[in-house]
C-alpha atoms as a PDB file:
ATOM      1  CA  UNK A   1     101.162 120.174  77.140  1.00  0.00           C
ATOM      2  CA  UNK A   2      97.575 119.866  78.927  1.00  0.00           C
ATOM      3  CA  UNK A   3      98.254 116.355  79.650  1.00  0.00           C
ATOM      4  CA  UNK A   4     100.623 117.156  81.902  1.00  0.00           C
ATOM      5  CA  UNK A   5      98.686 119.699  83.594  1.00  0.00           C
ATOM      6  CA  UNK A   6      95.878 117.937  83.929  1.00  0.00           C
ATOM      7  CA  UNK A   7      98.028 114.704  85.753  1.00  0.00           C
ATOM      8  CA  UNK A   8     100.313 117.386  88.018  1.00  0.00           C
ATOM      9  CA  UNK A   9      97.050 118.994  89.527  1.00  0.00           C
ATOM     10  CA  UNK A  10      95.241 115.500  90.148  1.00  0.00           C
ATOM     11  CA  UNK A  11      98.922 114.295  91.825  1.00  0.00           C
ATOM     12  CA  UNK A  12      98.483 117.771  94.283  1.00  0.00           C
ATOM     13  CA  UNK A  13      95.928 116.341  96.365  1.00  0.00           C
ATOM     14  CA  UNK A  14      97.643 112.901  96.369  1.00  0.00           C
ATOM     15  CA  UNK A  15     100.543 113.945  99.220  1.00  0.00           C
ATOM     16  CA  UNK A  16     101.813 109.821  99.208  1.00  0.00           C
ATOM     17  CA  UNK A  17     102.628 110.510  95.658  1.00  0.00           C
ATOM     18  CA  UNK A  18     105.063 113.818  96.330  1.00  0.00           C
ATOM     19  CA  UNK A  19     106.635 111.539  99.450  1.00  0.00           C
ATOM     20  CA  UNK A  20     107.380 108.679  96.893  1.00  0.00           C
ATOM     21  CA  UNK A  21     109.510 110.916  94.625  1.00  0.00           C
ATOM     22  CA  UNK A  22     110.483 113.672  96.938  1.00  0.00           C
ATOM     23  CA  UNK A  23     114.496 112.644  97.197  1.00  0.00           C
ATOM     24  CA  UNK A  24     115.223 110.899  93.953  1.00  0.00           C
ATOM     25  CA  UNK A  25     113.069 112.994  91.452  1.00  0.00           C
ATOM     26  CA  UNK A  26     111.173 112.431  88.653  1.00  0.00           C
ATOM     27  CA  UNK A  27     110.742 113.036  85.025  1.00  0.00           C
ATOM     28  CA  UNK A  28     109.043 110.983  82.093  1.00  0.00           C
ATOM     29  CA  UNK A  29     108.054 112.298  78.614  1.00  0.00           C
ATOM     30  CA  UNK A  30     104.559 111.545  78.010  1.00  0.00           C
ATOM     31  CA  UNK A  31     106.093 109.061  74.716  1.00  0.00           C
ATOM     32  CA  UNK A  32     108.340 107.650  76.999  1.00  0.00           C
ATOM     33  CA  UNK A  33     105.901 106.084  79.175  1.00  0.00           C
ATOM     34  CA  UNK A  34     106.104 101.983  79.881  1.00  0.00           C
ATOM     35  CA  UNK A  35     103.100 100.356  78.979  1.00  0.00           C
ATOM     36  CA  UNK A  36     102.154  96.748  80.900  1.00  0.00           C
ATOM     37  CA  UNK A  37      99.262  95.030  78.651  1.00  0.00           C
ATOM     38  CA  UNK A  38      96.386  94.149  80.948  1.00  0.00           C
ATOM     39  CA  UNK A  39      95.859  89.949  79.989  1.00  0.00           C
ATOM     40  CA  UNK A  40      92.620  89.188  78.120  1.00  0.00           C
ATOM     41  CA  UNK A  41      92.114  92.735  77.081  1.00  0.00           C
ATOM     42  CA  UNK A  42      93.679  95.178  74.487  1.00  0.00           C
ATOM     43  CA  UNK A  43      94.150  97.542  77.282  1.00  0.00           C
ATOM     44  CA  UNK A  44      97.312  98.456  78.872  1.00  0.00           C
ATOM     45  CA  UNK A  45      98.682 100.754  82.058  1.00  0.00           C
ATOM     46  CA  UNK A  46     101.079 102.210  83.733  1.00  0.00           C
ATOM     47  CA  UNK A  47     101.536 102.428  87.698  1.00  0.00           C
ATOM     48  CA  UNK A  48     102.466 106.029  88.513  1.00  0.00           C
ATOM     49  CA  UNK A  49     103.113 105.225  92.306  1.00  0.00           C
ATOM     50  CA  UNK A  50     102.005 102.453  94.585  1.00  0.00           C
ATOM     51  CA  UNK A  51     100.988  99.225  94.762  1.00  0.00           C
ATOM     52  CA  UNK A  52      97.671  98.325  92.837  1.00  0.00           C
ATOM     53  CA  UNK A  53      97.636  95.275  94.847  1.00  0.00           C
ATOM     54  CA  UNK A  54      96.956  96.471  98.139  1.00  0.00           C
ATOM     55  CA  UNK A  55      96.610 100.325  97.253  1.00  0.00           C
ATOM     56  CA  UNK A  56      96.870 103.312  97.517  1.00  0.00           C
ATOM     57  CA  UNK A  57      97.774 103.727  93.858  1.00  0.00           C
ATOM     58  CA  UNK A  58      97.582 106.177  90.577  1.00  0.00           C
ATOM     59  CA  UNK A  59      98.108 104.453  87.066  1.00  0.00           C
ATOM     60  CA  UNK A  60      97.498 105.860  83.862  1.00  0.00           C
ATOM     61  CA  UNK A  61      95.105 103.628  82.122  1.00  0.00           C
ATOM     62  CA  UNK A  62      95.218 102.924  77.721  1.00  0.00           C
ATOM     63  CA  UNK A  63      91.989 102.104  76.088  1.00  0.00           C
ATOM     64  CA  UNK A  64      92.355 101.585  72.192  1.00  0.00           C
ATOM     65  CA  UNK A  65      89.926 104.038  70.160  1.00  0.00           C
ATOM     66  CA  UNK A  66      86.623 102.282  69.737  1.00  0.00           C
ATOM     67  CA  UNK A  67      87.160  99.668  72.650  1.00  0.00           C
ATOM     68  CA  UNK A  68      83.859  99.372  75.055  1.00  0.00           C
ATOM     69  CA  UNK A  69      84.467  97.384  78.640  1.00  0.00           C
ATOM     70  CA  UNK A  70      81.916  95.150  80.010  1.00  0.00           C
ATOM     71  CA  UNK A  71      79.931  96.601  82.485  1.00  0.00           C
ATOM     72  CA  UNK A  72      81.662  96.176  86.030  1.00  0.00           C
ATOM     73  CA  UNK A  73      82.425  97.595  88.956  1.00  0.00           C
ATOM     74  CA  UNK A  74      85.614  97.874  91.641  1.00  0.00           C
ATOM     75  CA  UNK A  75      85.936  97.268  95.041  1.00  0.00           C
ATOM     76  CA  UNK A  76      87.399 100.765  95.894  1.00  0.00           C
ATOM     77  CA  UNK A  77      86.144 104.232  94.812  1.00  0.00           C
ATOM     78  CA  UNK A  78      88.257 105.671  92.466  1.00  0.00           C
ATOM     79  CA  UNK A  79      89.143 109.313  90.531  1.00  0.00           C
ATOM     80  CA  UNK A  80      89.540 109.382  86.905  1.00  0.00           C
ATOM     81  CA  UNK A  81      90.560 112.152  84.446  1.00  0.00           C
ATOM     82  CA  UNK A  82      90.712 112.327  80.539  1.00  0.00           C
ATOM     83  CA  UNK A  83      94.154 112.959  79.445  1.00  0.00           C
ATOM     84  CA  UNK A  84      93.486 111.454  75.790  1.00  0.00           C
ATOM     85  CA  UNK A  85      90.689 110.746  73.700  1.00  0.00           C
ATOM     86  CA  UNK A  86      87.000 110.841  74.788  1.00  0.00           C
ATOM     87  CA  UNK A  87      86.170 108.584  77.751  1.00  0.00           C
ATOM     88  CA  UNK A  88      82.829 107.409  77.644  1.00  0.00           C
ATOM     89  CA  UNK A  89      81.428 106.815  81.375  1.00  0.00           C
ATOM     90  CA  UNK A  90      77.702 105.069  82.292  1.00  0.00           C
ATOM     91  CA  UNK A  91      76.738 105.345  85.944  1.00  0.00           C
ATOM     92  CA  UNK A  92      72.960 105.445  87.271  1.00  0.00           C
ATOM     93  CA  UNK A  93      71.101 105.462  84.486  1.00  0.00           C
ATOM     94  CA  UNK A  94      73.053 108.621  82.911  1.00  0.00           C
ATOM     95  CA  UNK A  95      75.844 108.483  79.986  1.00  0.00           C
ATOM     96  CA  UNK A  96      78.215 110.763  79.402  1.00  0.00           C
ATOM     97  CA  UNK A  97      81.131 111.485  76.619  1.00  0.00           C
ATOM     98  CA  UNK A  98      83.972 113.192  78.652  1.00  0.00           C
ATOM     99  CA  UNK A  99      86.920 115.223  76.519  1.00  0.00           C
ATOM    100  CA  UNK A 100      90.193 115.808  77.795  1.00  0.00           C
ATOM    101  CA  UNK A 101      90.016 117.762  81.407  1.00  0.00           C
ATOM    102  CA  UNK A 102      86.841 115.555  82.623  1.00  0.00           C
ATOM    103  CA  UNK A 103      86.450 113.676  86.049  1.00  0.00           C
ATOM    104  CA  UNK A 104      84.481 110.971  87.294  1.00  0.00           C
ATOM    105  CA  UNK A 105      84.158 110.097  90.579  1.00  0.00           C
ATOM    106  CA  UNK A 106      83.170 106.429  90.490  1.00  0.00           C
ATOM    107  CA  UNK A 107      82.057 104.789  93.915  1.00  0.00           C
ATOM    108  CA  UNK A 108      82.570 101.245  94.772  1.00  0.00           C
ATOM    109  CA  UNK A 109      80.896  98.220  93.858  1.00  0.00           C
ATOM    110  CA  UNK A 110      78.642 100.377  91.341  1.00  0.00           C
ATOM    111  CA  UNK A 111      78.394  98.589  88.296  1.00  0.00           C
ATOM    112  CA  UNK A 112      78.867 100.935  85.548  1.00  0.00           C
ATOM    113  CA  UNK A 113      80.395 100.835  82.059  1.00  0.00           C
ATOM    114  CA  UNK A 114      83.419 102.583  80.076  1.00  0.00           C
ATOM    115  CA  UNK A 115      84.367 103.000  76.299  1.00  0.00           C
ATOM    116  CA  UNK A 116      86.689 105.104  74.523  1.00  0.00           C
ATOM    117  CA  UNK A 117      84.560 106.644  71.646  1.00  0.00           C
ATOM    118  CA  UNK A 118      87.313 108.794  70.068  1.00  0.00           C
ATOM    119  CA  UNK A 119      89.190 107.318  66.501  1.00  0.00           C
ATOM    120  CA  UNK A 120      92.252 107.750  68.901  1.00  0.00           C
ATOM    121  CA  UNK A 121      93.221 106.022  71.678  1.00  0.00           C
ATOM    122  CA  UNK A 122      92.317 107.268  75.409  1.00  0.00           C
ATOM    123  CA  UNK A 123      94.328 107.895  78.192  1.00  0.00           C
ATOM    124  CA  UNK A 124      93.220 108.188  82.075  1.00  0.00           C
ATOM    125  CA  UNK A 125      94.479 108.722  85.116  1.00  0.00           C
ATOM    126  CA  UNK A 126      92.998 107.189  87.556  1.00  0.00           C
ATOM    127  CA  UNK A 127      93.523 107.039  90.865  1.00  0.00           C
ATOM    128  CA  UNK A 128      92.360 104.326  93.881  1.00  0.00           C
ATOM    129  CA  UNK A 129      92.584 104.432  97.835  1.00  0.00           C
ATOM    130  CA  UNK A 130      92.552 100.808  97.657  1.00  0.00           C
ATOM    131  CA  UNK A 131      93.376  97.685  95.734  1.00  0.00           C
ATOM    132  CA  UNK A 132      92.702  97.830  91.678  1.00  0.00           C
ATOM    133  CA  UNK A 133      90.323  95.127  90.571  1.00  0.00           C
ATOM    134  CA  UNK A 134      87.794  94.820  88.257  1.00  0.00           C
ATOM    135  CA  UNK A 135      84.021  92.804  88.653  1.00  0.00           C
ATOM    136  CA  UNK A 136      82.109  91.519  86.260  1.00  0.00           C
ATOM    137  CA  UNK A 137      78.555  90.356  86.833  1.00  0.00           C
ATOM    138  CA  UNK A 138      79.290  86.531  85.503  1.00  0.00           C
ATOM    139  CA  UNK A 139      81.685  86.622  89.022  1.00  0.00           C
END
């Protein structure tokens, strides 16, 4: 399944990820994945390794079909990838509708925007050097 692929050749570069697993292994079907809500939003995730606290971290983040996110911004630079869905991304001006396989490399404290524009829902994994936060211009 490409979703897979897609996730295991992001995780290659990510060497803190293969130390986390290396002696205890692991495997989780794609349906099989825990979902945490995020509060005040119909989003939801899923921590992959780390701490989205203090960072590093990877999480795969849910968007419903249709949803649109403020525009904000994050502290830390981040990596995403489409595994589901189509992942609308705004960023200087341009916008672009990304299908599964796409990247964005989003720098920090760059206000930008995000929407899933696909009838189903879309999946990305992201992944942050640092702490996982999200700023809105009312803050």
């Amino acid at each position: 399944m490409g979703i897979f692929k897609l996730a295991a050749a992001a995780a290659v570069s990510l060497t803190a990820a293969t130390a986390a697993f290396a002696d205890t292994g692991l495997m989780t079907k794609f349906d099989d994945i825990k979902w945490t809500p995020i509060e005040g939003t119909p989003m939801s995730l899923s921590i992959l390794w780390g701490d989205r606290n203090t960072g590093p971290y990877a999480m795969y983040l849910k968007m419903p079909g249709g949803f649109e996110v403020p525009e904000h911004a994050h502290t830390y630079a981040y990596e995403g990838f489409t595994i589901q869905g189509e992942w609308q991304h705004s960023f200087a001006g341009e916008t672009k509708v990304l299908p599964v396989g796409s990247r964005v490399t989003q720098p920090g404290n760059a206000f930008h925007g995000d929407a899933c524009v696909s009838e189903e829902d879309c999946v990305l994994f992201v992944f942050q050097d640092g702490k996982g936060d999200a700023i809105f211009h009312s803050e």
